[in-house]
Protein backbone atom coordinates (compact mmCIF):
# COMPACT_ATOMS: atom_id res chain seq x y z
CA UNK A 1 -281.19 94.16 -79.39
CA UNK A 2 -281.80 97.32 -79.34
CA UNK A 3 -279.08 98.36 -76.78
CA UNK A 4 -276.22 96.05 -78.87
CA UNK A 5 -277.69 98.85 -81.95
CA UNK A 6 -277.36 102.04 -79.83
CA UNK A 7 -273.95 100.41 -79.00
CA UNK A 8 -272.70 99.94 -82.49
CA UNK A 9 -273.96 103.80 -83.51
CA UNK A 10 -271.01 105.71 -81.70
CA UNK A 11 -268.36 103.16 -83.69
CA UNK A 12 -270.05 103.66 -86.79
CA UNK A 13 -269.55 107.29 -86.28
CA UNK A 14 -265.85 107.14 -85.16
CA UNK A 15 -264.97 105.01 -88.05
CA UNK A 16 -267.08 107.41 -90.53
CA UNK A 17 -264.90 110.30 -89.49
CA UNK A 18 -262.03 108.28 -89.76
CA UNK A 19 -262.64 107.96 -93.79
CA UNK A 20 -263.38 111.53 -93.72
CA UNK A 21 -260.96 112.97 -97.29
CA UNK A 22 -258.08 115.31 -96.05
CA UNK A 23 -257.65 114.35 -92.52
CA UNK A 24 -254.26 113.18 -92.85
CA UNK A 25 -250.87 114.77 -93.60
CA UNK A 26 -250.83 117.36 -96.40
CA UNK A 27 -249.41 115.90 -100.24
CA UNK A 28 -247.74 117.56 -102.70
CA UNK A 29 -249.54 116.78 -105.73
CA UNK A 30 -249.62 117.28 -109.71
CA UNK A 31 -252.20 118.74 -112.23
CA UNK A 32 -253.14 114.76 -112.66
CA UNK A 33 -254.37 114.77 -109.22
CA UNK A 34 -256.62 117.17 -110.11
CA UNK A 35 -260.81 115.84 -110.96
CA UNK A 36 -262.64 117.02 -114.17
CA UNK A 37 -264.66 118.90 -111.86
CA UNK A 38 -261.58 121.19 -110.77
CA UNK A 39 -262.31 124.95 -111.49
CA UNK A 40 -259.60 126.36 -112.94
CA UNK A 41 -258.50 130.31 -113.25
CA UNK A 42 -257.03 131.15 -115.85
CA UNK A 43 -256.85 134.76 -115.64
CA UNK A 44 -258.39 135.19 -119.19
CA UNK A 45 -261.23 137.30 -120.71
CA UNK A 46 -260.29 140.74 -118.52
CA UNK A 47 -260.08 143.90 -119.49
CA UNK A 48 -258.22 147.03 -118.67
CA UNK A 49 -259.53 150.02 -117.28
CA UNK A 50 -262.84 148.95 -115.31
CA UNK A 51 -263.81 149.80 -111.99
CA UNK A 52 -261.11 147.14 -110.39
CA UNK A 53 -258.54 147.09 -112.83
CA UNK A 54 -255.79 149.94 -114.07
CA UNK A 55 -255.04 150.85 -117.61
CA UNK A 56 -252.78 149.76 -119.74
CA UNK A 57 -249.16 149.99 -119.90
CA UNK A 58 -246.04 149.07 -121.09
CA UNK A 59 -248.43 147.70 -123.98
CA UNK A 60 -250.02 144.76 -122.66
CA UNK A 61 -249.91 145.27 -118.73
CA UNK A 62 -252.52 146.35 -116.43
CA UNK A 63 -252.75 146.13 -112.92
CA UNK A 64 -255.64 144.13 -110.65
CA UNK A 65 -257.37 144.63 -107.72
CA UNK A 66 -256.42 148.82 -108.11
CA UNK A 67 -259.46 149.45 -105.70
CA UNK A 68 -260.60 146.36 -103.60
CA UNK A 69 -260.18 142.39 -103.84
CA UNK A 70 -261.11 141.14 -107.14
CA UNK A 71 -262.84 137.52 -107.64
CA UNK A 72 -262.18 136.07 -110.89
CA UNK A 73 -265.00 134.28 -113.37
CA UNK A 74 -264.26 131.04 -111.75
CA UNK A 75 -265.02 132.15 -108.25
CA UNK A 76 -262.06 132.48 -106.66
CA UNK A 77 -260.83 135.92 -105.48
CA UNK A 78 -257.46 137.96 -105.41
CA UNK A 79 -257.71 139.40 -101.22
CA UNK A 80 -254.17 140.21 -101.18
CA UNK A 81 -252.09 143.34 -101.85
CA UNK A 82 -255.23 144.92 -102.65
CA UNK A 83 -255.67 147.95 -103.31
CA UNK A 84 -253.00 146.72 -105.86
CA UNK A 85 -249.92 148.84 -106.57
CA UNK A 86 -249.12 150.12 -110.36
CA UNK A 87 -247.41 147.50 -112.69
CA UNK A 88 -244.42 149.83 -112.38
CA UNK A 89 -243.83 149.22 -108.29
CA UNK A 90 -244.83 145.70 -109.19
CA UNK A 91 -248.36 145.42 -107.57
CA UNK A 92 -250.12 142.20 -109.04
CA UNK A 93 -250.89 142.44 -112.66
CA UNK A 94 -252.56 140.85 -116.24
CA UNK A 95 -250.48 140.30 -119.23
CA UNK A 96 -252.59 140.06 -121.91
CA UNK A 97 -251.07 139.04 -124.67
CA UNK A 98 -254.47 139.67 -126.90
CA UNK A 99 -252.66 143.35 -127.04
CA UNK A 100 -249.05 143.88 -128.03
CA UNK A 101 -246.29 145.59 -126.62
CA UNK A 102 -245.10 144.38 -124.16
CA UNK A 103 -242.11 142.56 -122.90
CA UNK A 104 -241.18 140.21 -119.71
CA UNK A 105 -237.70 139.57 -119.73
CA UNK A 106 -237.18 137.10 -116.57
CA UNK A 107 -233.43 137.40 -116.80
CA UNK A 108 -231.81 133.44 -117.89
CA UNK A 109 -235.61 132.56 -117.89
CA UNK A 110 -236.28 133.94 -120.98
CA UNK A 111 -239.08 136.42 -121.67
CA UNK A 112 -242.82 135.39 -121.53
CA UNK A 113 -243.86 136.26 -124.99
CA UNK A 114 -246.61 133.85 -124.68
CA UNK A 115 -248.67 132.24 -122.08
CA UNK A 116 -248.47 128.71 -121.03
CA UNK A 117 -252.41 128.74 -121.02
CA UNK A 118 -254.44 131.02 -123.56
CA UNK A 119 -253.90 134.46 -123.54
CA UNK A 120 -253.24 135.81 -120.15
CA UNK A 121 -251.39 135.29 -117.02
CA UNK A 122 -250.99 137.16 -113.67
CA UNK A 123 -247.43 138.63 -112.76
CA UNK A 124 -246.29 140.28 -109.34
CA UNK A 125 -242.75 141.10 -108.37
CA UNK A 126 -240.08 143.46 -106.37
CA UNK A 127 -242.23 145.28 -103.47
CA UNK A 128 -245.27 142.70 -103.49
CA UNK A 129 -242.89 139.77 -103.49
CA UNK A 130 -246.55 137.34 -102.93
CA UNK A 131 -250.36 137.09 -104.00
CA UNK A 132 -253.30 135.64 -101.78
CA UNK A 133 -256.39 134.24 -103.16
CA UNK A 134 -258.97 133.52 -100.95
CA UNK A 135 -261.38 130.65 -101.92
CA UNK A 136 -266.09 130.87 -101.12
CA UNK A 137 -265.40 127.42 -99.17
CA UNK A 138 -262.74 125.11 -98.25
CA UNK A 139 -260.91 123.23 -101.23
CA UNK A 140 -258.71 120.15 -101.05
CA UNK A 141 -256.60 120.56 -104.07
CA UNK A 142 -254.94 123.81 -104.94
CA UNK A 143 -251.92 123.87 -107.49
CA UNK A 144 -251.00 126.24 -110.35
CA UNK A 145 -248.44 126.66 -113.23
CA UNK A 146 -245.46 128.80 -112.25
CA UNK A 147 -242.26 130.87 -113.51
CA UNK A 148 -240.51 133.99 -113.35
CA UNK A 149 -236.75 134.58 -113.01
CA UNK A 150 -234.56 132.54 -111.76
CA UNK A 151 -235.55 131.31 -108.09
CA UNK A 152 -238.30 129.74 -106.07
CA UNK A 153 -241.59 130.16 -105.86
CA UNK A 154 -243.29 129.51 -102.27
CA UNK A 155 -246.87 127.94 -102.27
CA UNK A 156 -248.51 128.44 -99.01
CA UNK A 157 -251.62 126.99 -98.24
CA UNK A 158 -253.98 128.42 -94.79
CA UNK A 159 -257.31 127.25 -93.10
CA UNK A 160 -258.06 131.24 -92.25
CA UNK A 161 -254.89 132.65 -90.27
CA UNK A 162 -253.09 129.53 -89.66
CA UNK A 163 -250.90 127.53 -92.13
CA UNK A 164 -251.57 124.30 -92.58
CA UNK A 165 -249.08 123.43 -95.63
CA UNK A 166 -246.34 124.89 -98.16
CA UNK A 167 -243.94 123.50 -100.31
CA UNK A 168 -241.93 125.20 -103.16
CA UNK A 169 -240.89 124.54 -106.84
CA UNK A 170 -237.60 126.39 -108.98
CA UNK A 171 -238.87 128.62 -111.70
CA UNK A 172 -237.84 126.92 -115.14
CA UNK A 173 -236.87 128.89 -118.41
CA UNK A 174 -240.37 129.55 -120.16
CA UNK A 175 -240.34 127.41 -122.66
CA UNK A 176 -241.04 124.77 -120.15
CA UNK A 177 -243.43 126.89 -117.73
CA UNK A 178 -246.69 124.88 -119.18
CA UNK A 179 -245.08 122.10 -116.86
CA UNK A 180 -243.89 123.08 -114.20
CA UNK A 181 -246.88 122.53 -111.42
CA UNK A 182 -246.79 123.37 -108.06
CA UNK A 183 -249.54 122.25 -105.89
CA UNK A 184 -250.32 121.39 -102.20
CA UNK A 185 -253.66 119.18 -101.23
CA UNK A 186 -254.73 119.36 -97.77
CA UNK A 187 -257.65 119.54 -95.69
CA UNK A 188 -259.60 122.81 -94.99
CA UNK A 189 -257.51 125.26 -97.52
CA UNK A 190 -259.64 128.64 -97.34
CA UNK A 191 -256.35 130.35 -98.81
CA UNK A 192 -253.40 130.34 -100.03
CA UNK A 193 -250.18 132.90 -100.95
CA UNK A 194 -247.80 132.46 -103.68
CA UNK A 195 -244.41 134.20 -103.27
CA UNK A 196 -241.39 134.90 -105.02
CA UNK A 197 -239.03 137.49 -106.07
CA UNK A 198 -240.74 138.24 -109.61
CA UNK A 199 -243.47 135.33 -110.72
CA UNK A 200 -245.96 134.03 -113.67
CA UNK A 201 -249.34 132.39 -112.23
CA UNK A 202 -251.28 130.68 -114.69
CA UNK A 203 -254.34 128.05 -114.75
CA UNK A 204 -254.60 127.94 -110.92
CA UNK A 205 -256.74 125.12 -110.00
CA UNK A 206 -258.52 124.33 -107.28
CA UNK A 207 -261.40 121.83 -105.81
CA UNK A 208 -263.13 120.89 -102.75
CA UNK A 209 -263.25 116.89 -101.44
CA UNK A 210 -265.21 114.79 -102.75
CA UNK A 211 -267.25 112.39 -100.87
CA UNK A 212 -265.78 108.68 -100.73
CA UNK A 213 -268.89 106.10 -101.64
CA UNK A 214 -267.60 104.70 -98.03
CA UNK A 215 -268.60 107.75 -96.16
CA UNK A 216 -272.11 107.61 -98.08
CA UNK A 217 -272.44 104.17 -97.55
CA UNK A 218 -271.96 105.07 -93.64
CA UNK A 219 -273.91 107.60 -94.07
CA UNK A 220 -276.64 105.30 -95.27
CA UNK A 221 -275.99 102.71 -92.15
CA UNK A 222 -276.01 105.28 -89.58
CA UNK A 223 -279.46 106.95 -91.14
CA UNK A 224 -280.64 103.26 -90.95
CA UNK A 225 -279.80 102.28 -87.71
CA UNK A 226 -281.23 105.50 -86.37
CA UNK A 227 -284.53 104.68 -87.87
CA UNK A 228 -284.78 101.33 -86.35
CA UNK A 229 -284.03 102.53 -82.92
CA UNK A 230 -287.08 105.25 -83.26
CA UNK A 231 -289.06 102.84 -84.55
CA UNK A 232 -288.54 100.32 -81.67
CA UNK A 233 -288.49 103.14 -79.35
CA UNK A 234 -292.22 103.99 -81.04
CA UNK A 235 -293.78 100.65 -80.83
C-alpha cells in the first residue's frame, strides 16, 4: 500500500502544476477580466514640486520621476525614463486637471480637457516615445485605459529582460478614451512598457493569480498523502 501511495505522489504533483494559472499562451483581455481585488493606479492625489516630481507648467503639467523611479500609492513603480525629462522634451508627465491651464491638443483626437478617470492622467511623447512600470511581484493581469493622437499604442509585457507578450490598440478621439482598454494577461509579468508616439495612461490595473480551489484541493491531497506515508514509515 504504501508503495502504490508513494507511486501516486509524483502524478499528483505533475497534474497540480498542470492547473497551475498562467501557464498557457498569453490573452488579450478587458477591464472585465479584471477581479475586485485588482489594484488600480490611477495617477491621482500627486503633487508638483516634491523631491521626485518637477513644477508646474504649461498650467497643469508637471513632470515624474525628475530624480529616480517613482512608485505610485498603489505600489506599482514608474523605472523607466527616469531621471524623467521636462514636460517640454516630453519626459513622462501628470496632468492634473485639479489646476487649470493647460491644454492637450492630440491633433483629430481632440484635446484631453478631462480625464477618463478622476482628475489626473500620465502623458509621455516625442523623445520618450514609451513608459516602464515595474511591478513588487509577478502579476497576471495588466491592462490600462489609453489615447493620444492618432496612432497605436504598444503594450509590452516582460518576466525581467525577456518579453513574454504584447499586443496593441488605435488611440480613439477622447471622448471615447474611458473605453478603450488595452491589456495583456500572462504568466510571470514583472514589467511592462507602453509606447507610442504621444500617449494618455490612465487607471492602469494590475493583479497577481489567484489560486484555483483545484490547486488547494491538491494541495490538500498531496499534504495528506505525505502524512500517511510518515506515519506508516513511523509505526
Amino acid at each position: 500500500m504504501q508503495n502504490r501511495i508513494l507511486k501516486i505522489v509524483p502524478l499528483l504533483a505533475a497534474v497540480a502544476v498542470i492547473l497551475l494559472p498562467g501557464l498557457a499562451l498569453a490573452d488579450l483581455i478587458g477591464p472585465e477580466d479584471f477581479s475586485a481585488q485588482a489594484a488600480i493606479e490611477g495617477f491621482e492625489g500627486i503633487s508638483p514640486a516634491t523631491a521626485n516630481t518637477g513644477a508646474l507648467e504649461f498650467g497643469n503639467f508637471f513632470a515624474i520621476g525628475t530624480q529616480t523611479s517613482y512608485t505610485f500609492n498603489s505600489g506599482v513603480t514608474l523605472t523607466n525614463p527616469c531621471p524623467a525629462l521636462p514636460v517640454a522634451n516630453g519626459g513622462p508627465y501628470i496632468e492634473d486637471f485639479n489646476y487649470s491651464g493647460g491644454v492637450n491638443t492630440w491633433g483629430a483626437n481632440g484635446t484631453a480637457n478631462q480625464a477618463p478617470f478622476g482628475k489626473s492622467y500620465l502623458g509621455f511623447y516625442n523623445e520618450t516615445a514609451y513608459v516602464e512600470f515595474t511591478f513588487d511581484q509577478p502579476m497576471y493581469r495588466v491592462g490600462a485605459y489609453v489615447t493620444g493622437a492618432p496612432g497605436t499604442v504598444r503594450l509590452e509585457a516582460y518576466h525581467n529582460a525577456d518579453l513574454i507578450a504584447s499586443t496593441s490598440v488605435a488611440t480613439v478621439p477622447v471622448a471615447a478614451w474611458s473605453s478603450n482598454f488595452i491589456g495583456i494577461a500572462s504568466d510571470g509579468i514583472t514589467k511592462v512598457i507602453l509606447r507610442g508616439a504621444d500617449v494618455g495612461i490612465d487607471n492602469l490595473t494590475y493583479e497577481p493569480a489567484p489560486v484555483p480551489p483545484t490547486l488547494i484541493l491538491f494541495g490538500s491531497g498531496l499534504l495528506g498523502l505525505w502524512g500517511v506515508c510518515r506515519g506508516r514509515r513511523q509505526s
